[in-house]
N, C-alpha and C. Protein backbone atom coordinates (compact mmCIF):
# COMPACT_ATOMS: atom_id res chain seq x y z
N UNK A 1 20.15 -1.40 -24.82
CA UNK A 1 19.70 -0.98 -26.13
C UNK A 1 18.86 0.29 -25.96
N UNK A 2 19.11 1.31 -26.96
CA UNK A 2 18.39 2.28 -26.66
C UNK A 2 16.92 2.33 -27.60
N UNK A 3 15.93 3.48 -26.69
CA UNK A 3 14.47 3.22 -26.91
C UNK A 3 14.34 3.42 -28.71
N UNK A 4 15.83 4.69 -29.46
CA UNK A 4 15.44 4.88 -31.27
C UNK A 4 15.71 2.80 -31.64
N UNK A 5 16.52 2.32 -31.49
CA UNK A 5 16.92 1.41 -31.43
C UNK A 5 16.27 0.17 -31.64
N UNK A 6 15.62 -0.02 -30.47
CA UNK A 6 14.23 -0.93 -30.25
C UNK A 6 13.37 -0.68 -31.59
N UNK A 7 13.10 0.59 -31.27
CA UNK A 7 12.16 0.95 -32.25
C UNK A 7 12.22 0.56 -33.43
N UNK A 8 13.96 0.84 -33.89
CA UNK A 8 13.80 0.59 -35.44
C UNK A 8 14.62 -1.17 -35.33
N UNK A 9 14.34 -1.97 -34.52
CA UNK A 9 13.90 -3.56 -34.39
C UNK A 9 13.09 -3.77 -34.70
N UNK A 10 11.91 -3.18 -33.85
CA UNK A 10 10.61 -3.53 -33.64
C UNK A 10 9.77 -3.17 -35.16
N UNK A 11 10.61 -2.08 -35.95
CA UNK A 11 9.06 -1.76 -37.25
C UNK A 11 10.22 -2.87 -38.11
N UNK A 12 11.79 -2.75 -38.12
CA UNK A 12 12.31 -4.29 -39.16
C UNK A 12 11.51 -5.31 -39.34
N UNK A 13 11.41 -6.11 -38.06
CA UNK A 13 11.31 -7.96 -37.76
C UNK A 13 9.66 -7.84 -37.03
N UNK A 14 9.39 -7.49 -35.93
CA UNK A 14 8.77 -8.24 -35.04
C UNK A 14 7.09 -7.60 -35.35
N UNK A 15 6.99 -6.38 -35.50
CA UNK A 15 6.01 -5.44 -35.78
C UNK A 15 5.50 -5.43 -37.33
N UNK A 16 5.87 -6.16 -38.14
CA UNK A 16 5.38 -6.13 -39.70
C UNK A 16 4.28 -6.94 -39.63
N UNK A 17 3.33 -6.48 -40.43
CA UNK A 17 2.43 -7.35 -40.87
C UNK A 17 2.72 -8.73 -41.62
N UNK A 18 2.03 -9.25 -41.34
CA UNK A 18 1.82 -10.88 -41.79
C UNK A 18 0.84 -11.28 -42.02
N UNK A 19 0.44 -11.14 -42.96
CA UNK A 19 -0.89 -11.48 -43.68
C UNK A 19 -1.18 -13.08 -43.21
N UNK A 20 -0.45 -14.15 -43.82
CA UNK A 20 -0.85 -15.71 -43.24
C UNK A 20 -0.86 -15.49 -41.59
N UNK A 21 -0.13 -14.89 -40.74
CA UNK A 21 -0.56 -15.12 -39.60
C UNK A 21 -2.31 -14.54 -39.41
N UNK A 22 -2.45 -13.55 -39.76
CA UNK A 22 -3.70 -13.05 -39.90
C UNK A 22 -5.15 -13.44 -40.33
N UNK A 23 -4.80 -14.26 -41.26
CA UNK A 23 -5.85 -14.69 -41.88
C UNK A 23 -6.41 -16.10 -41.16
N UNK A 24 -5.07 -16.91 -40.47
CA UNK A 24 -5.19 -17.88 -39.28
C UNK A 24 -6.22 -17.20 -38.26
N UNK A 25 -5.75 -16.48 -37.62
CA UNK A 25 -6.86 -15.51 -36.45
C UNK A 25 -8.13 -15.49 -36.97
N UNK A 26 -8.07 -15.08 -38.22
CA UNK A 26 -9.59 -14.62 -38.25
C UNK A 26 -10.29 -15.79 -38.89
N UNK A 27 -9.73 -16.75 -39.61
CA UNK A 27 -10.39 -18.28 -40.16
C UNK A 27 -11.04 -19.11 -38.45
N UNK A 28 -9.94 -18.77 -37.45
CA UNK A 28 -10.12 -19.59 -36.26
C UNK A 28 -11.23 -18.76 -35.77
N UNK A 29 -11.08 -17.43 -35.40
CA UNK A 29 -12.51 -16.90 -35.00
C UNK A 29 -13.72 -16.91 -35.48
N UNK A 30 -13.71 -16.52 -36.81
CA UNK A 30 -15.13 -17.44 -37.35
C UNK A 30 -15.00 -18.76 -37.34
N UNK A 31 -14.59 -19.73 -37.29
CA UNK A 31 -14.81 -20.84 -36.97
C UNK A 31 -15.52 -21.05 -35.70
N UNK A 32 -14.90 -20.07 -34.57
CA UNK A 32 -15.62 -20.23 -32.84
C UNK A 32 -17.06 -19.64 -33.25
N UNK A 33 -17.04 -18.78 -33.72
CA UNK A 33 -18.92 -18.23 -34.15
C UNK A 33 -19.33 -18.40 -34.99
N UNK A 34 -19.33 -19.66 -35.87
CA UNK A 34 -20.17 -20.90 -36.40
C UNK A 34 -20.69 -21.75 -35.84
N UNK A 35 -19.54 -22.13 -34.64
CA UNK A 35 -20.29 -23.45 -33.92
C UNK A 35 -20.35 -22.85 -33.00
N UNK A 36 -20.32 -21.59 -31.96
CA UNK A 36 -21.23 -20.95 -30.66
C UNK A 36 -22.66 -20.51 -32.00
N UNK A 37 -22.96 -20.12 -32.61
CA UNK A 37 -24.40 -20.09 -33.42
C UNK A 37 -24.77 -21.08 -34.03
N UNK A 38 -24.25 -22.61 -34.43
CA UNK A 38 -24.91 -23.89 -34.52
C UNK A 38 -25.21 -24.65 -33.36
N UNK A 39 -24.91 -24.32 -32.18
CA UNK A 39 -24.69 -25.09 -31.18
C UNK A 39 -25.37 -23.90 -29.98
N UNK A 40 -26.30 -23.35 -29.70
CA UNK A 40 -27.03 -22.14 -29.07
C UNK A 40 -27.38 -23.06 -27.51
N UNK A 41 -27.65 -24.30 -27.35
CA UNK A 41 -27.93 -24.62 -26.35
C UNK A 41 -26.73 -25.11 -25.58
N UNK A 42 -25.74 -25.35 -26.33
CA UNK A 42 -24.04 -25.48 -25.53
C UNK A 42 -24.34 -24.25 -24.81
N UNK A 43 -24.17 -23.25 -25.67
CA UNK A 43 -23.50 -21.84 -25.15
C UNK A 43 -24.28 -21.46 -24.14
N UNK A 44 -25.77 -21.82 -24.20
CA UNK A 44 -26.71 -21.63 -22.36
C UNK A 44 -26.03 -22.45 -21.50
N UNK A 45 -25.75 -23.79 -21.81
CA UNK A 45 -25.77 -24.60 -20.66
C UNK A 45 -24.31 -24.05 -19.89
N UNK A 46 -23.66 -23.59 -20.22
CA UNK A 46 -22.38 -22.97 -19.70
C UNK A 46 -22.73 -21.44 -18.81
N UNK A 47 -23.84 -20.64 -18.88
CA UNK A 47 -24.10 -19.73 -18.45
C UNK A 47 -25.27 -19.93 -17.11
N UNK A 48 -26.26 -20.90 -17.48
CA UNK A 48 -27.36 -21.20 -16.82
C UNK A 48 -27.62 -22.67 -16.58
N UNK A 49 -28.27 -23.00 -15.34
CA UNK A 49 -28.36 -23.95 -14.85
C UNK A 49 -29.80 -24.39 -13.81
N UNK A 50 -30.30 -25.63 -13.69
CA UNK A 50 -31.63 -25.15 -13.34
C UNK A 50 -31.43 -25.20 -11.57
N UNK A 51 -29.98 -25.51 -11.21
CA UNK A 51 -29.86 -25.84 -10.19
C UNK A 51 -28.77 -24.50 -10.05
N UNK A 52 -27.94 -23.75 -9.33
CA UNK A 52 -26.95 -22.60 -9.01
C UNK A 52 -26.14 -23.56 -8.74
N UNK A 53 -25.00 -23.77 -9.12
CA UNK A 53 -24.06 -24.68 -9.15
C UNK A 53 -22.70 -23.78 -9.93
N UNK A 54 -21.40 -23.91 -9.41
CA UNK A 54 -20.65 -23.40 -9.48
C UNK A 54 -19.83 -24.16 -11.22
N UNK A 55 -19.89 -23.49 -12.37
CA UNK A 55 -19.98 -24.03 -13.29
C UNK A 55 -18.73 -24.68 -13.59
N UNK A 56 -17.37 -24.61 -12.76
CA UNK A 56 -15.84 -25.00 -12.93
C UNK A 56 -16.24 -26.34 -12.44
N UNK A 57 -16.53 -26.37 -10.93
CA UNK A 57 -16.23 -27.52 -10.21
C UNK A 57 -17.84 -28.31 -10.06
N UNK A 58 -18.65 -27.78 -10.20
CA UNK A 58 -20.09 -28.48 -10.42
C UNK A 58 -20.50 -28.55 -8.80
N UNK A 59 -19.65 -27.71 -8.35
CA UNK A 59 -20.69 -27.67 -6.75
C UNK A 59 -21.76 -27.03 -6.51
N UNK A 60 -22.61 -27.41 -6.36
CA UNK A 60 -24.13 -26.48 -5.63
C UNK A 60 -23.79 -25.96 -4.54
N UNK A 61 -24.50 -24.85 -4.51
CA UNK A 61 -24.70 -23.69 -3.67
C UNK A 61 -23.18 -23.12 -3.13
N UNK A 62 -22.40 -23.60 -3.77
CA UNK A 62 -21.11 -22.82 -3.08
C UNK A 62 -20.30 -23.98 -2.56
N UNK A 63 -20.80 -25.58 -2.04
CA UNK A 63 -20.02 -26.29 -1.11
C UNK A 63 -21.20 -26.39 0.10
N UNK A 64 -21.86 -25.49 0.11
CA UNK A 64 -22.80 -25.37 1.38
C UNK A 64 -23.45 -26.75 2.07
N UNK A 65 -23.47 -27.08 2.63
CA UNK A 65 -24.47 -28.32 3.10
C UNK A 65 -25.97 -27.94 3.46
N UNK A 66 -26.69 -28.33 2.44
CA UNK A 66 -28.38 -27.83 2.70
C UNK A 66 -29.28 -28.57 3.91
N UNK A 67 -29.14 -29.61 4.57
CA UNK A 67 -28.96 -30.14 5.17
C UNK A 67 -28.62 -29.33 6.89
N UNK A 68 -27.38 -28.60 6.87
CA UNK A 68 -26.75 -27.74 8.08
C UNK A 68 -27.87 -26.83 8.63
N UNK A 69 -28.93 -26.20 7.26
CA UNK A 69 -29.63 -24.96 7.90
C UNK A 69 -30.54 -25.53 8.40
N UNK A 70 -31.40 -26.71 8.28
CA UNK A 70 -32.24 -27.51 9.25
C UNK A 70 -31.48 -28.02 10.40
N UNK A 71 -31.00 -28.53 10.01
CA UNK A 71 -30.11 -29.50 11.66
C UNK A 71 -29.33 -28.29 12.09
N UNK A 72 -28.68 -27.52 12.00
CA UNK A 72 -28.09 -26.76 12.80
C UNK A 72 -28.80 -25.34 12.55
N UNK A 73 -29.41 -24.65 11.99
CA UNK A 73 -29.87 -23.66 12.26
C UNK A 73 -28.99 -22.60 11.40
N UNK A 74 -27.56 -22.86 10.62
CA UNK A 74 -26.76 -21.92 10.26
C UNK A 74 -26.32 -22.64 8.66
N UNK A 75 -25.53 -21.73 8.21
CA UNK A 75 -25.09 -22.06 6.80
C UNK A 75 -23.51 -23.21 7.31
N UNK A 76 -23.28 -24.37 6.82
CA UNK A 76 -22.12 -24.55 7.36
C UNK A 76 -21.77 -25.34 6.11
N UNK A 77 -20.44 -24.99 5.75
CA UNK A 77 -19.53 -25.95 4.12
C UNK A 77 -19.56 -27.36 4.66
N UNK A 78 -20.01 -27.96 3.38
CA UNK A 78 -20.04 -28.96 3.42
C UNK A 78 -18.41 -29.63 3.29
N UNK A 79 -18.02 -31.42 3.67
CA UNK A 79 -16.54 -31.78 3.19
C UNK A 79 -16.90 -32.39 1.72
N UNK A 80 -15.81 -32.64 1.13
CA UNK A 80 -15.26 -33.26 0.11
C UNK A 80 -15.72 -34.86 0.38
N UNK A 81 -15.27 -35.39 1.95
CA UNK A 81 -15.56 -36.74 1.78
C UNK A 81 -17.14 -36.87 2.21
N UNK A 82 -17.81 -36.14 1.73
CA UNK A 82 -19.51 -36.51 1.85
C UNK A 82 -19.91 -35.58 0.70
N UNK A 83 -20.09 -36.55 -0.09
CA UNK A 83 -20.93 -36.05 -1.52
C UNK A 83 -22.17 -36.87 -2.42
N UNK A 84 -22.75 -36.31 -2.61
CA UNK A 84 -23.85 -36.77 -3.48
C UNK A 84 -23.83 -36.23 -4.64
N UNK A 85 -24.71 -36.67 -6.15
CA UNK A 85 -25.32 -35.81 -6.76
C UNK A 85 -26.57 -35.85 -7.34
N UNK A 86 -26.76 -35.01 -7.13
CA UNK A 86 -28.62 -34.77 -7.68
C UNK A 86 -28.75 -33.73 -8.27
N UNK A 87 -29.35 -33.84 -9.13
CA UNK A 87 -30.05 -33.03 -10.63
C UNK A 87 -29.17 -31.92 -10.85
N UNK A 88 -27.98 -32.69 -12.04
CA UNK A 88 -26.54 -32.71 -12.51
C UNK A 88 -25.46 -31.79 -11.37
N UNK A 89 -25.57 -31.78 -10.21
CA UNK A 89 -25.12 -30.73 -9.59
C UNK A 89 -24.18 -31.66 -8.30
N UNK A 90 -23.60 -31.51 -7.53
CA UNK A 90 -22.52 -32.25 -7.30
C UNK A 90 -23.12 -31.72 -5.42
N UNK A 91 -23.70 -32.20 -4.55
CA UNK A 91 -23.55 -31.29 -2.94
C UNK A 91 -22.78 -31.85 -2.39
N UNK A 92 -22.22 -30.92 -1.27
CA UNK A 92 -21.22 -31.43 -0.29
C UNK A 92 -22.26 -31.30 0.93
N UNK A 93 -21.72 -32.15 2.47
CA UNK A 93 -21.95 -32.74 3.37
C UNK A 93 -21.15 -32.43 4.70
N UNK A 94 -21.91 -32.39 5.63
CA UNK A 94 -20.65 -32.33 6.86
C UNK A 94 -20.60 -33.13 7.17
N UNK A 95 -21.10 -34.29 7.29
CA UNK A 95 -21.30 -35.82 7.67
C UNK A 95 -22.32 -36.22 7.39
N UNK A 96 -21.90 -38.01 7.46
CA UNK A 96 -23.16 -38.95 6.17
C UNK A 96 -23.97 -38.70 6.87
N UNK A 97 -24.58 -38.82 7.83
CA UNK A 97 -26.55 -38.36 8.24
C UNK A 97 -26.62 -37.05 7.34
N UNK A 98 -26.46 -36.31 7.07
CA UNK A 98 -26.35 -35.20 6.50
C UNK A 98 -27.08 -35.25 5.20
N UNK A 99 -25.83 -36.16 4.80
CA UNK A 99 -25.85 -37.17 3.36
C UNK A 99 -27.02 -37.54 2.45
N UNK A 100 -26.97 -38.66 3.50
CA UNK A 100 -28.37 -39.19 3.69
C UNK A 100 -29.29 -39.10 3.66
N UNK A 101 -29.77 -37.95 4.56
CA UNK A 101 -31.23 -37.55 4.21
C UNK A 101 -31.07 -36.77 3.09
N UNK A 102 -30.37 -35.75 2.86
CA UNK A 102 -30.43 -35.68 1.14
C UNK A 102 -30.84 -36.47 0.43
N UNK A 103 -30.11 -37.45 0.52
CA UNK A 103 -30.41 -38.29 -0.91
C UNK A 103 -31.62 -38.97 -0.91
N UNK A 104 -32.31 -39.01 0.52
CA UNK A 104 -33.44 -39.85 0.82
C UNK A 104 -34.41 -38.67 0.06
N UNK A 105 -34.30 -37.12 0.40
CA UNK A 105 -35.39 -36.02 0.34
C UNK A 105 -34.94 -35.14 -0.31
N UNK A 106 -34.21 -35.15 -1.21
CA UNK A 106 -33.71 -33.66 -2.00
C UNK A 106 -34.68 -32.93 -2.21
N UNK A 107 -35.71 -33.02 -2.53
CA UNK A 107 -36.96 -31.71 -2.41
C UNK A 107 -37.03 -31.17 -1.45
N UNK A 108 -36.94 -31.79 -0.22
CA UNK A 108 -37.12 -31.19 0.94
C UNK A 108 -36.04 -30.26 1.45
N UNK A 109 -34.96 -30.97 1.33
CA UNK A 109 -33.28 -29.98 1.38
C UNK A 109 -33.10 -29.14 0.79
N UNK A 110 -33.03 -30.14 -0.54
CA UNK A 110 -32.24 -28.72 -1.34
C UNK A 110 -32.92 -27.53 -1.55
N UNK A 111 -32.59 -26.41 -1.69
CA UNK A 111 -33.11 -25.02 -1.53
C UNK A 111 -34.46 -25.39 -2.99
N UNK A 112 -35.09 -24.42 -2.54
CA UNK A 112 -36.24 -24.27 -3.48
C UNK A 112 -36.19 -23.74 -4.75
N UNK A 113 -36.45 -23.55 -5.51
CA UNK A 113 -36.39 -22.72 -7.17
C UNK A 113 -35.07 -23.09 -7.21
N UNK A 114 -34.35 -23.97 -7.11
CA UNK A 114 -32.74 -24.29 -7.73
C UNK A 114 -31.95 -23.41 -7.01
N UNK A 115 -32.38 -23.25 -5.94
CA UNK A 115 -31.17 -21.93 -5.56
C UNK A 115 -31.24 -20.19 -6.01
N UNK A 116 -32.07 -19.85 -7.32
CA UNK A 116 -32.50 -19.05 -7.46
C UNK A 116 -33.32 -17.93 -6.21
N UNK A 117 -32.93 -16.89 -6.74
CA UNK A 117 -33.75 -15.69 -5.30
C UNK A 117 -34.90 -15.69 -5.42
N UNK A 118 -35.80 -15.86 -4.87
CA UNK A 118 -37.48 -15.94 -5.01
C UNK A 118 -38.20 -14.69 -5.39
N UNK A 119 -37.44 -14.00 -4.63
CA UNK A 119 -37.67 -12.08 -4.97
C UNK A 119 -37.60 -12.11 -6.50
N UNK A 120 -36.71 -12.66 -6.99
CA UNK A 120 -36.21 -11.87 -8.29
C UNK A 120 -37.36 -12.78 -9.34
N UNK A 121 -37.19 -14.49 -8.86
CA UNK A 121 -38.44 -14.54 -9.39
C UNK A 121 -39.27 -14.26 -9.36
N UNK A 122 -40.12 -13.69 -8.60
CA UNK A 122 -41.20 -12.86 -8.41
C UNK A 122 -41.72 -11.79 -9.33
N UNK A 123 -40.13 -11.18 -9.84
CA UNK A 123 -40.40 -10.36 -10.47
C UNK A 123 -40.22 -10.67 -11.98
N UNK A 124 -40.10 -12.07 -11.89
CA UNK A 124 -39.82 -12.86 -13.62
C UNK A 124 -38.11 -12.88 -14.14
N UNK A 125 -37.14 -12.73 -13.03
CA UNK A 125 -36.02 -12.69 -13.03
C UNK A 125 -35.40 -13.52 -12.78
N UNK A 126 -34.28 -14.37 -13.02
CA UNK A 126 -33.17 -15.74 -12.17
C UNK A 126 -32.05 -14.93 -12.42
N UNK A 127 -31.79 -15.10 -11.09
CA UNK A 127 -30.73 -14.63 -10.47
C UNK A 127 -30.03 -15.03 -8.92
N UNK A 128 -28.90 -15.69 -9.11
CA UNK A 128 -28.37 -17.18 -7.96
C UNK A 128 -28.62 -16.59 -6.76
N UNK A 129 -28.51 -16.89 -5.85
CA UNK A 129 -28.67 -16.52 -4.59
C UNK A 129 -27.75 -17.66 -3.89
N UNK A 130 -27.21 -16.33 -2.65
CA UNK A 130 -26.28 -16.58 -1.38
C UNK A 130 -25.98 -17.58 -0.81
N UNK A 131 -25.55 -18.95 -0.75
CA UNK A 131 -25.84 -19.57 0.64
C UNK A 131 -25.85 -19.25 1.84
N UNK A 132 -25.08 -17.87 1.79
CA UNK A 132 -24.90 -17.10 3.04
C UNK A 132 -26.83 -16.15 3.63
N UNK A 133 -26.96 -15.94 2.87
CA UNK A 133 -28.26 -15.46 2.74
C UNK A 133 -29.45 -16.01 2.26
N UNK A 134 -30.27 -16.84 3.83
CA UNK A 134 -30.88 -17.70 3.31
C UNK A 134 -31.89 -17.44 4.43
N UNK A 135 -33.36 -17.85 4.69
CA UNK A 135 -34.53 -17.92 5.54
C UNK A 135 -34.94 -20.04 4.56
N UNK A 136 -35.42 -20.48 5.99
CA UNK A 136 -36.46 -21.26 5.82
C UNK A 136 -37.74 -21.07 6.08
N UNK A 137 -39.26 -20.98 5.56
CA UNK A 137 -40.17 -20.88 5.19
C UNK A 137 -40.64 -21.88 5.15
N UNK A 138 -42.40 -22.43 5.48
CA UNK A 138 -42.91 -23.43 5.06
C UNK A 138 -41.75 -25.06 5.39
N UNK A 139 -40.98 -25.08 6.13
CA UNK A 139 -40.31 -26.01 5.66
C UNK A 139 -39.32 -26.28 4.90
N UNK A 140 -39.49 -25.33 3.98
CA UNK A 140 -38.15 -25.36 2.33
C UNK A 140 -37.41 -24.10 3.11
N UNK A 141 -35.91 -24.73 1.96
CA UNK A 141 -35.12 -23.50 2.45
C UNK A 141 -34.93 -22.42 0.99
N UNK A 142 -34.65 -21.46 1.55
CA UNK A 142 -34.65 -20.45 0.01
C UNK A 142 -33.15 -19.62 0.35
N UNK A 143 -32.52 -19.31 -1.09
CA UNK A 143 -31.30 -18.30 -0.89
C UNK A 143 -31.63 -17.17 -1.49
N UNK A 144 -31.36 -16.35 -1.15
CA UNK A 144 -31.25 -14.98 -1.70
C UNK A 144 -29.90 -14.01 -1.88
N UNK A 145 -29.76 -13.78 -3.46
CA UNK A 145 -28.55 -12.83 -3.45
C UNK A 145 -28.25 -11.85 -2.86
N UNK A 146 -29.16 -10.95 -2.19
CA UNK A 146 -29.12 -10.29 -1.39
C UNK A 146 -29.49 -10.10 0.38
N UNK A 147 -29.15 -9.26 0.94
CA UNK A 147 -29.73 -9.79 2.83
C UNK A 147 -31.22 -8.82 2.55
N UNK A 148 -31.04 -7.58 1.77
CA UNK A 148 -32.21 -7.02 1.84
C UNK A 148 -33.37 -7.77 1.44
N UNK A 149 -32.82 -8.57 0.47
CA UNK A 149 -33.89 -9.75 -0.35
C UNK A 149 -34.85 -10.80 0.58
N UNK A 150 -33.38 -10.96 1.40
CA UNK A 150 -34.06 -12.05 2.41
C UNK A 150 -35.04 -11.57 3.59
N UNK A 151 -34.34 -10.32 3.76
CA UNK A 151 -35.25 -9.34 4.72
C UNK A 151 -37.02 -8.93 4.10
N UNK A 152 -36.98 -8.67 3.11
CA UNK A 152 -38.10 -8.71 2.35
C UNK A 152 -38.94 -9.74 2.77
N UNK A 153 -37.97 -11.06 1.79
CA UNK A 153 -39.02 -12.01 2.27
C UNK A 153 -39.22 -12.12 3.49
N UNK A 154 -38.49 -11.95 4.58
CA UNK A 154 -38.79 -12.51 5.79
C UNK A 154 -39.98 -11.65 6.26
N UNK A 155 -40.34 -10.43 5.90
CA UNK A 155 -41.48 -9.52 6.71
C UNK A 155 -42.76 -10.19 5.85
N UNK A 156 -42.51 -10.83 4.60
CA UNK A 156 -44.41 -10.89 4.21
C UNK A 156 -43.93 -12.05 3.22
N UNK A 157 -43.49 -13.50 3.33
CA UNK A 157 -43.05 -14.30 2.52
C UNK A 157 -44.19 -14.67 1.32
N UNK A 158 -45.59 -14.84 2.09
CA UNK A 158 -46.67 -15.03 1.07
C UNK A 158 -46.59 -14.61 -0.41
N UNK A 159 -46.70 -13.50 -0.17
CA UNK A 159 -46.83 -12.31 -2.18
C UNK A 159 -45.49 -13.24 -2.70
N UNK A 160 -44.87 -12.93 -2.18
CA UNK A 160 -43.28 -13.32 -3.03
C UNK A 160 -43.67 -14.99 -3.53
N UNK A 161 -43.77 -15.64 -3.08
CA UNK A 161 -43.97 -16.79 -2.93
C UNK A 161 -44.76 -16.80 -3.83
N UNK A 162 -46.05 -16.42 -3.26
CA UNK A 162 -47.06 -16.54 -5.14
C UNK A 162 -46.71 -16.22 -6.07
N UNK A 163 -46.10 -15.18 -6.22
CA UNK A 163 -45.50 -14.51 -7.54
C UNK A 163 -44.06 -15.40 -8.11
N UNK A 164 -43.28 -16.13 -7.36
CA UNK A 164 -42.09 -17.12 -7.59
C UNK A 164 -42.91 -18.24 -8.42
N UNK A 165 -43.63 -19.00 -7.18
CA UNK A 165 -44.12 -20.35 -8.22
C UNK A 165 -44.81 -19.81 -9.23
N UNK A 166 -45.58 -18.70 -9.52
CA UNK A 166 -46.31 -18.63 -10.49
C UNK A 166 -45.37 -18.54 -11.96
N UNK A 167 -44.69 -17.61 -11.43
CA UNK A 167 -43.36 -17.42 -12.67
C UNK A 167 -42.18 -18.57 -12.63
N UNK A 168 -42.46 -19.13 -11.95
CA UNK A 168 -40.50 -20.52 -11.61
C UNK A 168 -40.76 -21.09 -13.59
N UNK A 169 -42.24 -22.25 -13.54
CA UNK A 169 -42.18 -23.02 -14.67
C UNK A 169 -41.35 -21.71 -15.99
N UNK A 170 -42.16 -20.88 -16.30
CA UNK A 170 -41.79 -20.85 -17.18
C UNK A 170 -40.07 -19.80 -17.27
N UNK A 171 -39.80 -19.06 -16.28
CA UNK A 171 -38.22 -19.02 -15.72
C UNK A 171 -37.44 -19.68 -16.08
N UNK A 172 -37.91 -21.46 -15.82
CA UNK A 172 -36.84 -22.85 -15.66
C UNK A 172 -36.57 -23.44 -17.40
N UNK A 173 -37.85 -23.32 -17.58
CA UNK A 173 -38.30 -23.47 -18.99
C UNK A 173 -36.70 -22.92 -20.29
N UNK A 174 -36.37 -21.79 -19.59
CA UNK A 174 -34.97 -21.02 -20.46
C UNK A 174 -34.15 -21.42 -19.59
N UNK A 175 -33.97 -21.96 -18.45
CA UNK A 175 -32.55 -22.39 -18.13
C UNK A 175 -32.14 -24.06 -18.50
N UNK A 176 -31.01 -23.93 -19.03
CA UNK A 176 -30.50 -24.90 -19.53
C UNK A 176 -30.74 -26.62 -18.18
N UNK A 177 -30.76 -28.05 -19.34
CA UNK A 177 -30.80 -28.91 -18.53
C UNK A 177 -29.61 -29.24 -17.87
């Protein structure tokens, strides 16, 4: 078929306006922004979280095992057949001791500020951070979205640190439960 051809198909049948199809589209789209503006805390909880959790599959930190950077010293994925969940967020495991003490100490494991970068809180910001990019401190482990971030913290962790908890409450305060 040639391209005059098509053309004069396409303005006949397929290319005309249609008012009832039209007015469908736009009844259904205001309909979606009635209830995303009656419903304002749906539409956070889909964006933000007080934990960094992967919002499809509900995994924390990526799959990571929080757990690995104490006992082994490195970031290592957690499996599928070792899971817990704690505070709505789903972790994976490399094996049940792993597990375990999670579930015995999740404060102690799981990363600090929800996974959030401490830097950024610092500066009154949430913003997820790395599992790949992480320092333990004090005991707790922290991620950072960035390596420069982590490098930061790692030369003078103190300031950052004061300036995180001081700002976390009210940070957490806007992220969804």
């Amino acid at each position: 078929m040639t391209a005059q051809r098509q053309e004069g198909n396409d303005s006949g049948r397929g290319a005309r306006f249609r008012p009832g199809i039209a007015l469908i589209g736009l009844l259904t789209g205001l309909a979606g922004l009635v209830a995303l503006a009656c419903s304002p805390s749906a539409a956070r909880a889909q964006t933000t979280e007080r934990v960094v959790m992967n919002r499809y599959s509900g995994l924390a930190i990526e799959g990571y095992d929080p757990v690995a950077y104490f006992a082994d010293g490195r970031a290592e994925l957690g499996r599928p057949d070792f899971e817990a969940s704690e505070a709505g967020a789903v972790w994976r495991f490399r094996n049940e001791g792993n597990r375990a003490s999670f579930v015995a100490h999740p404060e102690i494991y799981g990363p600090q500020f929800g996974g959030y970068d401490p830097t950024g809180l610092a500066r009154g910001v949430t913003y997820a951070g790395n599992p790949r990019f992480w320092a333990i401190a004090g005991q707790r482990l922290y991620l950072f979205g960035r390596e420069q971030n982590r490098d930061a913290f790692a030369a003078d962790p103190a300031p950052i640190l004061r300036e995180a908890k001081e700002r976390w409450p009210a940070l957490e305060q806007n992220l969804a439960q």
